[in-house]
N, C-alpha and C. Protein backbone atom coordinates (compact mmCIF):
# COMPACT_ATOMS: atom_id res chain seq x y z
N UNK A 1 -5.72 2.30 -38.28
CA UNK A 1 -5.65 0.90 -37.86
C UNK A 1 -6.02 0.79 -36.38
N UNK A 2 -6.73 -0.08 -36.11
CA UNK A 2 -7.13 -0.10 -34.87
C UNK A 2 -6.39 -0.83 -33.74
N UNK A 3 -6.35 -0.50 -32.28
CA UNK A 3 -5.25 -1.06 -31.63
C UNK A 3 -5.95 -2.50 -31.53
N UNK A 4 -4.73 -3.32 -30.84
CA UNK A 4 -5.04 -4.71 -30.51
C UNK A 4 -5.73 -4.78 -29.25
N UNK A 5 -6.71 -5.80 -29.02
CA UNK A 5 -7.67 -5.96 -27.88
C UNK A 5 -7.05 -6.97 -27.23
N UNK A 6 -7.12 -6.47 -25.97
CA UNK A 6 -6.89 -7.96 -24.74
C UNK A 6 -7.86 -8.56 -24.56
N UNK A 7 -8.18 -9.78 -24.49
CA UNK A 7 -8.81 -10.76 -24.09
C UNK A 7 -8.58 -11.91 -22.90
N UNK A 8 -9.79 -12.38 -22.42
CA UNK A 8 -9.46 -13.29 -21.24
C UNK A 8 -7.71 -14.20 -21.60
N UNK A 9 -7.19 -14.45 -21.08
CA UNK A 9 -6.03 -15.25 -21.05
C UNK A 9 -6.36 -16.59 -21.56
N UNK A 10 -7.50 -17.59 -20.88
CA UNK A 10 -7.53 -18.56 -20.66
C UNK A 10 -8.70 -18.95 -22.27
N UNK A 11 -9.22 -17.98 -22.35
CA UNK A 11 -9.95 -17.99 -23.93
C UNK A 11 -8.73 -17.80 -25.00
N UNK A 12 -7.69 -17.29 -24.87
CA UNK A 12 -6.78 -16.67 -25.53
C UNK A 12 -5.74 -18.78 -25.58
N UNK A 13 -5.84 -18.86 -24.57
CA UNK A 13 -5.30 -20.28 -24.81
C UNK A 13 -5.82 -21.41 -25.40
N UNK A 14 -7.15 -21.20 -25.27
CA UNK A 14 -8.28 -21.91 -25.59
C UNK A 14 -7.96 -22.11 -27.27
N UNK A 15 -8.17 -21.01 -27.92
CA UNK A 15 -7.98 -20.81 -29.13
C UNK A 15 -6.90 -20.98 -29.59
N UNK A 16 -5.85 -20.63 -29.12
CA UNK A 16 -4.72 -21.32 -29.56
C UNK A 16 -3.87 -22.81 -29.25
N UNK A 17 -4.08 -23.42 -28.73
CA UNK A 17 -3.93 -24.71 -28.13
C UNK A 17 -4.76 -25.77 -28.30
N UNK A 18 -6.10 -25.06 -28.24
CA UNK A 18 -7.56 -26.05 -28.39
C UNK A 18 -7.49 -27.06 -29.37
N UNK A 19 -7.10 -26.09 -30.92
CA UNK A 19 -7.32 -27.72 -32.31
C UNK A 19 -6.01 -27.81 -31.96
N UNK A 20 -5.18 -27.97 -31.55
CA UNK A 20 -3.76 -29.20 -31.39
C UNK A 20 -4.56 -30.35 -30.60
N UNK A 21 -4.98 -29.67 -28.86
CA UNK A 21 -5.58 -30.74 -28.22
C UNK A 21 -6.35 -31.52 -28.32
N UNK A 22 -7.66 -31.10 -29.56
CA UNK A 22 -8.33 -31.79 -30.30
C UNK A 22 -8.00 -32.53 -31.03
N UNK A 23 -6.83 -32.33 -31.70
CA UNK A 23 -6.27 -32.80 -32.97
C UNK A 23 -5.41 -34.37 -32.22
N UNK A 24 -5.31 -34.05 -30.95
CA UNK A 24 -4.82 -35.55 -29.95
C UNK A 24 -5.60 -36.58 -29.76
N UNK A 25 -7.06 -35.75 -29.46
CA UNK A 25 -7.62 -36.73 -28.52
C UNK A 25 -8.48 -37.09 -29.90
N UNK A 26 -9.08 -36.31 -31.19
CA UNK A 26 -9.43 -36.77 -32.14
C UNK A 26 -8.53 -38.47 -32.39
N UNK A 27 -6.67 -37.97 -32.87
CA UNK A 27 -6.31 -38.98 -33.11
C UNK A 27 -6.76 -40.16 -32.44
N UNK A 28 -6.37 -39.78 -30.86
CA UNK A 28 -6.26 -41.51 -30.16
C UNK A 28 -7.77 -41.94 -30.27
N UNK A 29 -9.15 -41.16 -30.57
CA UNK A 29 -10.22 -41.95 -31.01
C UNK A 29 -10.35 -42.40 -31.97
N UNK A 30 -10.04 -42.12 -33.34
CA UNK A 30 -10.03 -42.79 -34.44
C UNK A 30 -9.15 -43.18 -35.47
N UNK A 31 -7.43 -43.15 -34.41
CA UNK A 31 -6.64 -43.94 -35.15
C UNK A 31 -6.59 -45.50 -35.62
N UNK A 32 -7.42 -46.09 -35.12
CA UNK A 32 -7.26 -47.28 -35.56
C UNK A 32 -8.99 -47.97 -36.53
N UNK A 33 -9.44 -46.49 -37.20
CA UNK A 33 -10.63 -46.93 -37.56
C UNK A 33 -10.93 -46.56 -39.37
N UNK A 34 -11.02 -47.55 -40.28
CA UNK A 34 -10.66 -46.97 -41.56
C UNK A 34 -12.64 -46.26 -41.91
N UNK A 35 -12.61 -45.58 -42.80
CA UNK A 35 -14.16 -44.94 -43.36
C UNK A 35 -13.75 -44.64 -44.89
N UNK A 36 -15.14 -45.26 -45.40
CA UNK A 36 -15.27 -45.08 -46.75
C UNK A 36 -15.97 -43.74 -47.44
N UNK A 37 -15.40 -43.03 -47.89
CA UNK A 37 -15.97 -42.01 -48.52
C UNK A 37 -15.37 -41.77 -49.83
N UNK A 38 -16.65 -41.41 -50.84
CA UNK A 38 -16.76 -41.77 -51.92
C UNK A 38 -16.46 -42.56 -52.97
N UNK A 39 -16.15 -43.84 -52.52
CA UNK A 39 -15.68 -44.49 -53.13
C UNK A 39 -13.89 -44.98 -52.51
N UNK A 40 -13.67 -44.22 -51.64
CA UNK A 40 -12.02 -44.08 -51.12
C UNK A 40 -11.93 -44.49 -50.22
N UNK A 41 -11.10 -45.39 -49.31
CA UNK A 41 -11.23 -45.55 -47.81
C UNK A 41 -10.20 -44.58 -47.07
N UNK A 42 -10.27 -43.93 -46.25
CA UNK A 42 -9.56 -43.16 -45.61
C UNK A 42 -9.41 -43.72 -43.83
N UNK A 43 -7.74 -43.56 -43.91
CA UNK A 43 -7.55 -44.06 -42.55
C UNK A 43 -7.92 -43.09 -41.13
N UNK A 44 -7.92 -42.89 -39.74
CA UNK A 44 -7.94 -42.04 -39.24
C UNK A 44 -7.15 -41.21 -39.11
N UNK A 45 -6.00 -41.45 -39.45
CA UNK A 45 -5.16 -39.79 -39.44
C UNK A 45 -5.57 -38.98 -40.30
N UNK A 46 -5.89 -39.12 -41.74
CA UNK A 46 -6.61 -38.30 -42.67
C UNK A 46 -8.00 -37.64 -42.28
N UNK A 47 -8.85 -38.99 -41.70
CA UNK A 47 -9.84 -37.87 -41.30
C UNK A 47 -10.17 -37.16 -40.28
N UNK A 48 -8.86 -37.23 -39.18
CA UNK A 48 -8.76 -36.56 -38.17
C UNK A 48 -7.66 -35.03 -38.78
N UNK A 49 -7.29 -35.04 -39.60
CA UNK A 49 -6.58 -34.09 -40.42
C UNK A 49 -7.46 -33.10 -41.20
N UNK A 50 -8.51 -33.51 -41.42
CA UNK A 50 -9.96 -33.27 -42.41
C UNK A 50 -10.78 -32.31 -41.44
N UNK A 51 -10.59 -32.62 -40.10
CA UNK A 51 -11.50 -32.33 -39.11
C UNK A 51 -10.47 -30.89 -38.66
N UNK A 52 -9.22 -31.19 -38.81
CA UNK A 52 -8.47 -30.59 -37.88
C UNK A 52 -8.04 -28.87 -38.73
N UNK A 53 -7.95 -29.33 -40.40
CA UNK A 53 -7.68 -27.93 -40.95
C UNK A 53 -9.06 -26.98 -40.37
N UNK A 54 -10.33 -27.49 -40.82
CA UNK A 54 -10.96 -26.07 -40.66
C UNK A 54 -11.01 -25.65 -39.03
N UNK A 55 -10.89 -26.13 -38.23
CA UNK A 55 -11.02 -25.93 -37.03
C UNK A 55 -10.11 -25.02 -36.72
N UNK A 56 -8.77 -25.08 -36.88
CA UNK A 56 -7.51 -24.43 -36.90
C UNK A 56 -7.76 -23.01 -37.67
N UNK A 57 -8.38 -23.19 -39.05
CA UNK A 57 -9.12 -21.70 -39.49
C UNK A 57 -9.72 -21.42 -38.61
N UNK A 58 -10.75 -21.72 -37.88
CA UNK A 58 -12.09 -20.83 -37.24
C UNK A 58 -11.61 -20.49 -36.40
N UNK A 59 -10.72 -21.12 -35.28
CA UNK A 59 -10.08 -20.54 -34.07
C UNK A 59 -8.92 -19.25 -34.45
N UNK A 60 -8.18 -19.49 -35.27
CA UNK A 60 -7.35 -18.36 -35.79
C UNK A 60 -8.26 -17.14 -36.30
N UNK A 61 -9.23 -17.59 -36.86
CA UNK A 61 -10.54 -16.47 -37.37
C UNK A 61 -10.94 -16.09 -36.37
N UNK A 62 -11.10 -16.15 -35.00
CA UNK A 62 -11.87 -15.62 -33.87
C UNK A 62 -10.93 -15.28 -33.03
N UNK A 63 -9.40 -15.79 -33.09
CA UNK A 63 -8.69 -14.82 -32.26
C UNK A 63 -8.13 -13.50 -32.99
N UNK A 64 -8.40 -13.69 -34.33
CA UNK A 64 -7.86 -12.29 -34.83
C UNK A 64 -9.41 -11.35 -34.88
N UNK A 65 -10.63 -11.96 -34.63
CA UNK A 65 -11.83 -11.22 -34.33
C UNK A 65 -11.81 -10.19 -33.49
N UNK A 66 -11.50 -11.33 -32.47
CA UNK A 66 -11.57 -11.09 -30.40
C UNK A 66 -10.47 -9.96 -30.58
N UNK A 67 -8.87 -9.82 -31.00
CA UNK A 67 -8.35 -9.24 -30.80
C UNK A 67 -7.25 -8.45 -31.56
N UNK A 68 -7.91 -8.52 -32.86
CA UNK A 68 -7.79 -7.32 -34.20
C UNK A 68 -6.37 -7.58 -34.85
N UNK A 69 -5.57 -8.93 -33.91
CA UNK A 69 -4.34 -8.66 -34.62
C UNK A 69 -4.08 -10.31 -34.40
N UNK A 70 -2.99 -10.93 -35.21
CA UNK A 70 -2.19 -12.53 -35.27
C UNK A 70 -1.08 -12.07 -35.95
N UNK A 71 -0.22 -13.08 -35.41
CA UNK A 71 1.52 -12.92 -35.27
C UNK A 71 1.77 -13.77 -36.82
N UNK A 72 2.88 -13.05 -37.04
CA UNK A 72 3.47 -13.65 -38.56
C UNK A 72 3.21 -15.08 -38.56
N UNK A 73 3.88 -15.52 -37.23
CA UNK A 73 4.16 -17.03 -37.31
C UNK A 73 2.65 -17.90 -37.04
N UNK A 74 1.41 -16.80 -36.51
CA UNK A 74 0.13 -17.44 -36.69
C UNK A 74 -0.39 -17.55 -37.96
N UNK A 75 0.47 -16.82 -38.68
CA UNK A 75 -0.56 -16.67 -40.16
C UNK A 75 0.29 -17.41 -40.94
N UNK A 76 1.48 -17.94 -40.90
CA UNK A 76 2.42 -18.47 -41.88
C UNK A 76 1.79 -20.04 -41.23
N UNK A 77 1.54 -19.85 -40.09
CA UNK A 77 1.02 -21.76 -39.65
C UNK A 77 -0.10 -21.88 -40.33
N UNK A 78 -1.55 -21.19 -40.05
CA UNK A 78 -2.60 -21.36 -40.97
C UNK A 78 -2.33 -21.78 -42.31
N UNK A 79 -1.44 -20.98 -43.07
CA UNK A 79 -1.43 -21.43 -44.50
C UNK A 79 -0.81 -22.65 -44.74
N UNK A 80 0.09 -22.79 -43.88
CA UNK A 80 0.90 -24.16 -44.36
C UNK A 80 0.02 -25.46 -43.87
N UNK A 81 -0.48 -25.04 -42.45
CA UNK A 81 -1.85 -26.52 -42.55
C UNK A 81 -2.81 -26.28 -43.65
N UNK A 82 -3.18 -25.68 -44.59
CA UNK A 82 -4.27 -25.40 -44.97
C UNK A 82 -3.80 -26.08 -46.79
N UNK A 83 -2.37 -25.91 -46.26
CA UNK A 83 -1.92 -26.05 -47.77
C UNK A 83 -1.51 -27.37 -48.12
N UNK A 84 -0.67 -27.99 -46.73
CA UNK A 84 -0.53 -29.18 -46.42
C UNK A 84 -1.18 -30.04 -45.44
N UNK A 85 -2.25 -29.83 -44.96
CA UNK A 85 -3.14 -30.65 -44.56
C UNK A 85 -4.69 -31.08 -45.81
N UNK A 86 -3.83 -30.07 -46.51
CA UNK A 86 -5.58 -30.24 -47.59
C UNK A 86 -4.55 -31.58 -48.73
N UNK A 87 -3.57 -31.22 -48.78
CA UNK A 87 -3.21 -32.15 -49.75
C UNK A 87 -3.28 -33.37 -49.34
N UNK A 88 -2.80 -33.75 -47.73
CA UNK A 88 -2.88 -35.05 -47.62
C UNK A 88 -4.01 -35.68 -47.63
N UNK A 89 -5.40 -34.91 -47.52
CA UNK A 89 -6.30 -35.17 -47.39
C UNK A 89 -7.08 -35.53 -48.99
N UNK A 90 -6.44 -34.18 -49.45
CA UNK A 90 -6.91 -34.72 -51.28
C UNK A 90 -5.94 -35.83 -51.80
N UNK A 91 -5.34 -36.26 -51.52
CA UNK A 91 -4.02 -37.04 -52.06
C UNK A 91 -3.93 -38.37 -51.17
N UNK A 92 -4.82 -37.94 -49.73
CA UNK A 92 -5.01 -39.49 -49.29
C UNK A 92 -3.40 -39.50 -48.41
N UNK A 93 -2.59 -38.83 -48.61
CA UNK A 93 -1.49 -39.16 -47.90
C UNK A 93 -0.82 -38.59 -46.82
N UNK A 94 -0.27 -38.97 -45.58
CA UNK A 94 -0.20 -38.27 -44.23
C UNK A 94 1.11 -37.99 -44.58
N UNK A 95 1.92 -38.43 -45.64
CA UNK A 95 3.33 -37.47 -45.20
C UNK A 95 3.17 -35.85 -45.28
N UNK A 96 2.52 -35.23 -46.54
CA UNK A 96 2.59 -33.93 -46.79
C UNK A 96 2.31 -33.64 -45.26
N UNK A 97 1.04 -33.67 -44.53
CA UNK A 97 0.83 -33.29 -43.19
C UNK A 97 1.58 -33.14 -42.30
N UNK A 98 2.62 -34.63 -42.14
CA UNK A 98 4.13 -34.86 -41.18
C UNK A 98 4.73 -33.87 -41.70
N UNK A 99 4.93 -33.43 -43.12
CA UNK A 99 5.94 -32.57 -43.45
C UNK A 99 6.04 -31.13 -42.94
N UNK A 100 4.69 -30.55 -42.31
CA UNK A 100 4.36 -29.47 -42.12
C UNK A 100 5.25 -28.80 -40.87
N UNK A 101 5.31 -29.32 -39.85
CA UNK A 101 6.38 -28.61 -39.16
C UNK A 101 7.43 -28.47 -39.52
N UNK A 102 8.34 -28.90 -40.39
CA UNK A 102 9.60 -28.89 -40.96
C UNK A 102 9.45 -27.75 -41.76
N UNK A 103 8.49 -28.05 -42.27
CA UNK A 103 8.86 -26.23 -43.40
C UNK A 103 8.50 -25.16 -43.07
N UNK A 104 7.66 -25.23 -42.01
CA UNK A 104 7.22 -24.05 -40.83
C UNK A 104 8.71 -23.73 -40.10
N UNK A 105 9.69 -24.51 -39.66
CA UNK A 105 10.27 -24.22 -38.94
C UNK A 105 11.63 -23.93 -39.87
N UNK A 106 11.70 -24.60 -41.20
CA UNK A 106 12.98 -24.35 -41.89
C UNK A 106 12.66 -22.76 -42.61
N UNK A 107 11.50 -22.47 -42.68
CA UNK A 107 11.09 -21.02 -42.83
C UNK A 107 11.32 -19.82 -42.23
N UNK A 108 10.59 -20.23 -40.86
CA UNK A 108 11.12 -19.30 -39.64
C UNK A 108 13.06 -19.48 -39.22
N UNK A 109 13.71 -20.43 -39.59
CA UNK A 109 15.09 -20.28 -39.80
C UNK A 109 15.44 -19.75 -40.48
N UNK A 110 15.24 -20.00 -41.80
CA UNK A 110 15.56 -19.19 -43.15
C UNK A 110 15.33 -17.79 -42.77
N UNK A 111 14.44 -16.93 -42.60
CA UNK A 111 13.74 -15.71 -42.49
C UNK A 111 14.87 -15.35 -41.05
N UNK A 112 15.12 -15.61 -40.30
CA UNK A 112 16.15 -15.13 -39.24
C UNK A 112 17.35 -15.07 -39.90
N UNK A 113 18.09 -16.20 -40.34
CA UNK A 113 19.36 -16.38 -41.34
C UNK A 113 19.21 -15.31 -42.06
N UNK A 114 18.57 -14.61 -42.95
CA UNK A 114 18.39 -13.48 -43.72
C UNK A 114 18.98 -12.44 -43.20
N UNK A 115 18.03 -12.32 -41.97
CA UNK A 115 18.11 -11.13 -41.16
C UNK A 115 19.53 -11.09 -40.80
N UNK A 116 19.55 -11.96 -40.39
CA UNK A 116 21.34 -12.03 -39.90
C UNK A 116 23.01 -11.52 -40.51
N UNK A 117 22.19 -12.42 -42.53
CA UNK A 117 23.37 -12.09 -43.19
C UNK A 117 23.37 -10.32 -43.38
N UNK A 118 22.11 -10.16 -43.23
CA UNK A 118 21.68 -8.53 -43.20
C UNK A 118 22.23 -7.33 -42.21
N UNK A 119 23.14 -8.35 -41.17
CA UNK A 119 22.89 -7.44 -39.84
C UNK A 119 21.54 -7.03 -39.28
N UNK A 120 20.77 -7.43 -39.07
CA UNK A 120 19.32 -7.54 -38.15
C UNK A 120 19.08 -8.49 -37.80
N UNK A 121 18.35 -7.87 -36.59
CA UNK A 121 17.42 -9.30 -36.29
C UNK A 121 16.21 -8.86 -36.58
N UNK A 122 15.32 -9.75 -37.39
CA UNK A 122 14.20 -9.97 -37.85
C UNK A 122 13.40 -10.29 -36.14
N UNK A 123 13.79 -10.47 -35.20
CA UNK A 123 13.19 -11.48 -34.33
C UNK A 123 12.67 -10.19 -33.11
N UNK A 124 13.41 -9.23 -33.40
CA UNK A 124 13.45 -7.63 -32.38
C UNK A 124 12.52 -7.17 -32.88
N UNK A 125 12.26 -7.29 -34.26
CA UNK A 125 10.69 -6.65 -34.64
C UNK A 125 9.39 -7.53 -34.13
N UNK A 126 9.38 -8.56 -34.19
CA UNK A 126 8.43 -9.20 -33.40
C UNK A 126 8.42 -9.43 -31.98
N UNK A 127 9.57 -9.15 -31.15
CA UNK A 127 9.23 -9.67 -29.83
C UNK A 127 9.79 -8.74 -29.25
N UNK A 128 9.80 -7.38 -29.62
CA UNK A 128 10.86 -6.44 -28.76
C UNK A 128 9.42 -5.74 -27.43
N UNK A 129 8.51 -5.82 -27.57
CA UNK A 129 8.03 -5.01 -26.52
C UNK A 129 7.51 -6.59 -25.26
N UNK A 130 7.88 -7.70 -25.84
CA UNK A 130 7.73 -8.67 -24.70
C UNK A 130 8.98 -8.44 -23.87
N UNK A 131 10.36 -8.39 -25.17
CA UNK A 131 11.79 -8.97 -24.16
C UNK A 131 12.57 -7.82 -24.66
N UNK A 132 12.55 -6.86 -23.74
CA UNK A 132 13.33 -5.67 -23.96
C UNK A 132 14.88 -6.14 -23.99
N UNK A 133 15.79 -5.87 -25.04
CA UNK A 133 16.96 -6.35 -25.00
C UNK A 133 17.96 -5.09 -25.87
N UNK A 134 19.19 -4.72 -25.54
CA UNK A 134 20.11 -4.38 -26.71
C UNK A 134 20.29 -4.84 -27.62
N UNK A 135 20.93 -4.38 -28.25
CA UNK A 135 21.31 -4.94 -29.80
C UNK A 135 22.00 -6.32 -29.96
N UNK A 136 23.07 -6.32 -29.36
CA UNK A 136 23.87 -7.13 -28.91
C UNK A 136 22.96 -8.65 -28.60
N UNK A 137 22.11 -8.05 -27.65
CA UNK A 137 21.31 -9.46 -26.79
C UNK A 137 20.39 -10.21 -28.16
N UNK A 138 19.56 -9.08 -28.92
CA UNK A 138 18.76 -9.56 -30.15
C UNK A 138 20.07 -10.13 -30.99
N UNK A 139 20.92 -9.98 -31.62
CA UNK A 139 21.22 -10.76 -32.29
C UNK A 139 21.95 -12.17 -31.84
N UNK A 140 22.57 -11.95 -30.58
CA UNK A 140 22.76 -13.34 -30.16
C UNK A 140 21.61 -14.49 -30.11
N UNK A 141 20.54 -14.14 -29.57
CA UNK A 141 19.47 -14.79 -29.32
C UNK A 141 18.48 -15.31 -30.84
N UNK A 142 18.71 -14.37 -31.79
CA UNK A 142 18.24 -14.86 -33.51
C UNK A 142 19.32 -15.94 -33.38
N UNK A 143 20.80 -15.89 -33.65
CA UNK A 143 21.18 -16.84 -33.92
C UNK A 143 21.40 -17.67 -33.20
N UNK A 144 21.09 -17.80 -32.01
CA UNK A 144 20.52 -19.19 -31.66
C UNK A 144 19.36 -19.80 -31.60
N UNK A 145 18.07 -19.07 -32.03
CA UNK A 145 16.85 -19.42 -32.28
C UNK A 145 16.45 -19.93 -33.74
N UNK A 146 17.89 -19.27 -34.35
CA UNK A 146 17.53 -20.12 -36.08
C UNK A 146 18.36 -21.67 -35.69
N UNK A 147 19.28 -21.91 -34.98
CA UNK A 147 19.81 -22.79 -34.94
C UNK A 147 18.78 -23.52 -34.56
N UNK A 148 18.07 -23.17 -33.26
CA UNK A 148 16.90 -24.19 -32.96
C UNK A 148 16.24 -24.29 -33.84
N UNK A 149 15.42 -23.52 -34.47
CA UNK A 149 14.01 -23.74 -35.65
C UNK A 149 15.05 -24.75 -36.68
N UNK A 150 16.12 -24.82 -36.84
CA UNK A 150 16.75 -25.94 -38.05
C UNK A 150 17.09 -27.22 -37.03
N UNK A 151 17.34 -26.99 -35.68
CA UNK A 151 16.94 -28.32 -34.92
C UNK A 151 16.05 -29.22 -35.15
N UNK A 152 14.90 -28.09 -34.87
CA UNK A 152 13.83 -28.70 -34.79
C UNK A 152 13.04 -29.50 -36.36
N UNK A 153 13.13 -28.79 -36.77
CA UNK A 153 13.30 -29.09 -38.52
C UNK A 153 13.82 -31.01 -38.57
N UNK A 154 15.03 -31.00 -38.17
CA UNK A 154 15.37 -32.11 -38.59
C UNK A 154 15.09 -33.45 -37.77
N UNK A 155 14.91 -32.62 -36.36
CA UNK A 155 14.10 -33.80 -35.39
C UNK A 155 13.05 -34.17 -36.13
N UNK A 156 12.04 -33.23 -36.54
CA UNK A 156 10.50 -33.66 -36.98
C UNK A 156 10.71 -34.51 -38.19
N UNK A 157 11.59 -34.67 -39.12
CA UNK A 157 12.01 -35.15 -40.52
C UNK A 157 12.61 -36.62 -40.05
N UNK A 158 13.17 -36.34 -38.78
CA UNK A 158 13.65 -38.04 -38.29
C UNK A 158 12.81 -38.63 -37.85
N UNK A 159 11.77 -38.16 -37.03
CA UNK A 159 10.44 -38.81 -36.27
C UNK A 159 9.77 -39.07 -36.81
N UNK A 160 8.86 -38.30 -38.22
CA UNK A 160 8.14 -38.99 -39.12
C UNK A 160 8.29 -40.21 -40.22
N UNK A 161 9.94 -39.79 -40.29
CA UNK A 161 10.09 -40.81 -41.49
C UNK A 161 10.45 -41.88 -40.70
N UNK A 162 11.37 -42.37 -39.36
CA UNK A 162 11.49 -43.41 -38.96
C UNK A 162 11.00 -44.26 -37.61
N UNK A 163 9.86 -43.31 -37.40
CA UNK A 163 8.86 -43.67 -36.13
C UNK A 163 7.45 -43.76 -36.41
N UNK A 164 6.24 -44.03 -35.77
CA UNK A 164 5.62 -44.88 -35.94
C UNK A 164 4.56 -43.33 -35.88
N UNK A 165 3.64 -43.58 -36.72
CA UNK A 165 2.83 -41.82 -36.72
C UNK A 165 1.95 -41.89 -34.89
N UNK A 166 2.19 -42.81 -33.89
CA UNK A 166 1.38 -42.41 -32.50
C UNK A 166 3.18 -41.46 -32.19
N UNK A 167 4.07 -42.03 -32.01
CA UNK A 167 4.87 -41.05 -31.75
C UNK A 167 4.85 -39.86 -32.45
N UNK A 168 4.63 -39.86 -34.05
CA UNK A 168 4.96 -38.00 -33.89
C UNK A 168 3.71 -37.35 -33.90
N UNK A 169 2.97 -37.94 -33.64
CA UNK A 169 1.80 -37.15 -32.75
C UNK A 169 1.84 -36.82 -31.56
N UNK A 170 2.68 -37.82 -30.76
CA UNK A 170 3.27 -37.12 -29.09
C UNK A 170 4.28 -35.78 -29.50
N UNK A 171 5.12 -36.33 -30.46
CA UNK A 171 5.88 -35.33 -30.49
C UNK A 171 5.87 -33.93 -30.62
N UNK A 172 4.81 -34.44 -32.34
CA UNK A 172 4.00 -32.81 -32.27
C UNK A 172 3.25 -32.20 -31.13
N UNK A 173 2.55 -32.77 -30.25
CA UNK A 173 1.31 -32.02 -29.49
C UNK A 173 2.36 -31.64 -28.20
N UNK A 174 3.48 -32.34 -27.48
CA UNK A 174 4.19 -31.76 -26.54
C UNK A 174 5.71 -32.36 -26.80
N UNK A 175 6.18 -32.66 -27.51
CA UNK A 175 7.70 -32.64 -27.52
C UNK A 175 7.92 -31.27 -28.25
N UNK A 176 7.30 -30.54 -29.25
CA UNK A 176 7.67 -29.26 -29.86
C UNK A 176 7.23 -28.13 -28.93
N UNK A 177 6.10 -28.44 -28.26
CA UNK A 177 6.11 -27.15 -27.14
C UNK A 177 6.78 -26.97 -26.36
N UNK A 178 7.58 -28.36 -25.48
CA UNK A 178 8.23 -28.51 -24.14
C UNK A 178 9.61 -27.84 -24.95
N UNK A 179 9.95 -28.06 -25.80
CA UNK A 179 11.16 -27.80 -26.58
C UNK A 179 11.38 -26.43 -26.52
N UNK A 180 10.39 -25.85 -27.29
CA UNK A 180 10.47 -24.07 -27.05
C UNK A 180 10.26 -23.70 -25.72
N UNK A 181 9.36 -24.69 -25.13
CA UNK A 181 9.95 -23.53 -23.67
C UNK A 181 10.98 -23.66 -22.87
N UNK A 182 11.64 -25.00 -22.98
CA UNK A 182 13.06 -24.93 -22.77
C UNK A 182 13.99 -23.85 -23.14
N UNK A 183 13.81 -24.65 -24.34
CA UNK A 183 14.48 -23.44 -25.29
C UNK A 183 14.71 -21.79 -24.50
N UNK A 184 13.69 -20.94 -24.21
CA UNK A 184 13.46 -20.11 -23.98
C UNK A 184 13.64 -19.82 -22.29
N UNK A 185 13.64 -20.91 -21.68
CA UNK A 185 13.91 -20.46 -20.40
C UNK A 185 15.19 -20.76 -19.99
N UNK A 186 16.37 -21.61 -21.01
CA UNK A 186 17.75 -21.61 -21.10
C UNK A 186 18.42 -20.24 -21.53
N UNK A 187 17.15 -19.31 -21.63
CA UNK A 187 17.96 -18.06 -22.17
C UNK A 187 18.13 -17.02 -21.12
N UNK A 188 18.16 -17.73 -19.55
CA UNK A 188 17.76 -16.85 -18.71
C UNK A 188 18.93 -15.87 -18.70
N UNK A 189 20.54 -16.31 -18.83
CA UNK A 189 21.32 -15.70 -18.62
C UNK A 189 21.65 -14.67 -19.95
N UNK A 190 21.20 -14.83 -21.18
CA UNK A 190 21.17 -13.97 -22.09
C UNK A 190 20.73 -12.50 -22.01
N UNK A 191 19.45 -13.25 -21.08
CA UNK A 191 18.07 -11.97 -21.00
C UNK A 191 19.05 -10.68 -19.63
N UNK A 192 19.80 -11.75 -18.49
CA UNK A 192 19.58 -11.18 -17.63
C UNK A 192 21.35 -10.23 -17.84
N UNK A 193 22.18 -10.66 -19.13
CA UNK A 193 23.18 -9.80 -19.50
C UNK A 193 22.88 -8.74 -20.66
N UNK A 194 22.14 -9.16 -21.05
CA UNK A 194 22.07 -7.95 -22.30
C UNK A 194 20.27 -6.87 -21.99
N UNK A 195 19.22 -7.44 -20.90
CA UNK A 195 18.15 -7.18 -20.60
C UNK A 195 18.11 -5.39 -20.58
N UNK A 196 17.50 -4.93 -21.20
CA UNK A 196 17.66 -3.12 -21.10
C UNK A 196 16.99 -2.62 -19.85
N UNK A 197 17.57 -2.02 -19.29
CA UNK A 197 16.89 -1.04 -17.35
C UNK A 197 16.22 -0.49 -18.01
N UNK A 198 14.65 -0.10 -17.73
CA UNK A 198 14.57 0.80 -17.42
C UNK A 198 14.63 1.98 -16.50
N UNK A 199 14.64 3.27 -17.34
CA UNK A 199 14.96 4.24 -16.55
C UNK A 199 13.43 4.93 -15.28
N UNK A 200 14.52 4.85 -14.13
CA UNK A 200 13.31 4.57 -13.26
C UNK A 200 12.99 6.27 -12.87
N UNK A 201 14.01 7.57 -13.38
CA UNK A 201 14.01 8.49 -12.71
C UNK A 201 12.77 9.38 -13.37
């Protein structure tokens, strides 16, 4: 198996960030514009949804090109837009689409919860050579990161069903990012009690 390649940073963001940012500025151009195809009229969130699955493939296809490897949670997102962005699009309807962060994130809860009733953290296998931690520190930090991913879960389930789809399009493109990095930089005192020394001798 071949190792993983580094790549520019800012290409590396590019690709991952790019179809969300697209997927914004797509919306605010043709949310308010209906198009007839085949016989169907489709509003602009659908065909900015239309635009937005394959794009989301090709960029995920070229960062696992560029750099031989993508993270569980890159490949569990691909499928679920692909699975639920195609339906709303065949089906004409934007909830399946709204629905998509919720089961992305009640997933990635579920899958920690596992780990947990297991004694593991599922979360040390994926992020242990970013955030060197004891045992102790990984499992505190799963169970409060499933708590968030079921946070977040139910925020996105309140915003779609009782707000107006320009809000959970803010929400999605930076209320769920600002969130995790909160999230993550409230963990300063976690990191900096359970954080493993290395040995310097």
């Amino acid at each position: 198996m071949s190792e993983p390649r580094e790549i520019n940073p800012m290409l590396r963001a590019g690709l991952e960030y790019g179809p969300v940012l697209a997927f914004l500025v797509a919306y605010l151009w043709l949310k308010d514009n209906t198009y007839t195809l085949g016989g169907t009229e489709y509003d602009g969130f659908i065909v900015v949804t239309a635009m937005f699955v394959p794009l989301l493939v090709l960029s995920t296809g070229a960062l696992w090109a560029l750099t031989g490897k993508l993270s569980r949670m890159q490949v569990a997102t691909v499928v679920l837009v692909v699975i639920f962005g195609g339906l709303s699009v065949w089906l004409n309807d934007d909830r399946f689409f709204k629905m998509k962060p919720t089961l992305i994130y009640v997933l990635f809860g579920g899958l920690l919860a596992v780990g947990l009733l297991r004694g593991q953290s599922y979360l040390k296998y994926v992020m242990e050579e970013m955030m060197p931690l004891r045992d102790e520190g990984w499992m505190l930090l799963t169970k409060r990161l499933m708590f968030f991913f079921f946070g977040l879960a139910l925020a996105n389930e309140l915003i779609w069903r009782f707000f107006s789809t320009d809000t959970w399009v803010y929400f999605k493109t930076f209320g769920l990012t600002a969130a995790i990095f909160v999230f993550f930089m409230a963990q300063g005192k976690l990191f900096e009690a359970y954080g493993e020394k290395k040995d310097q001798s």
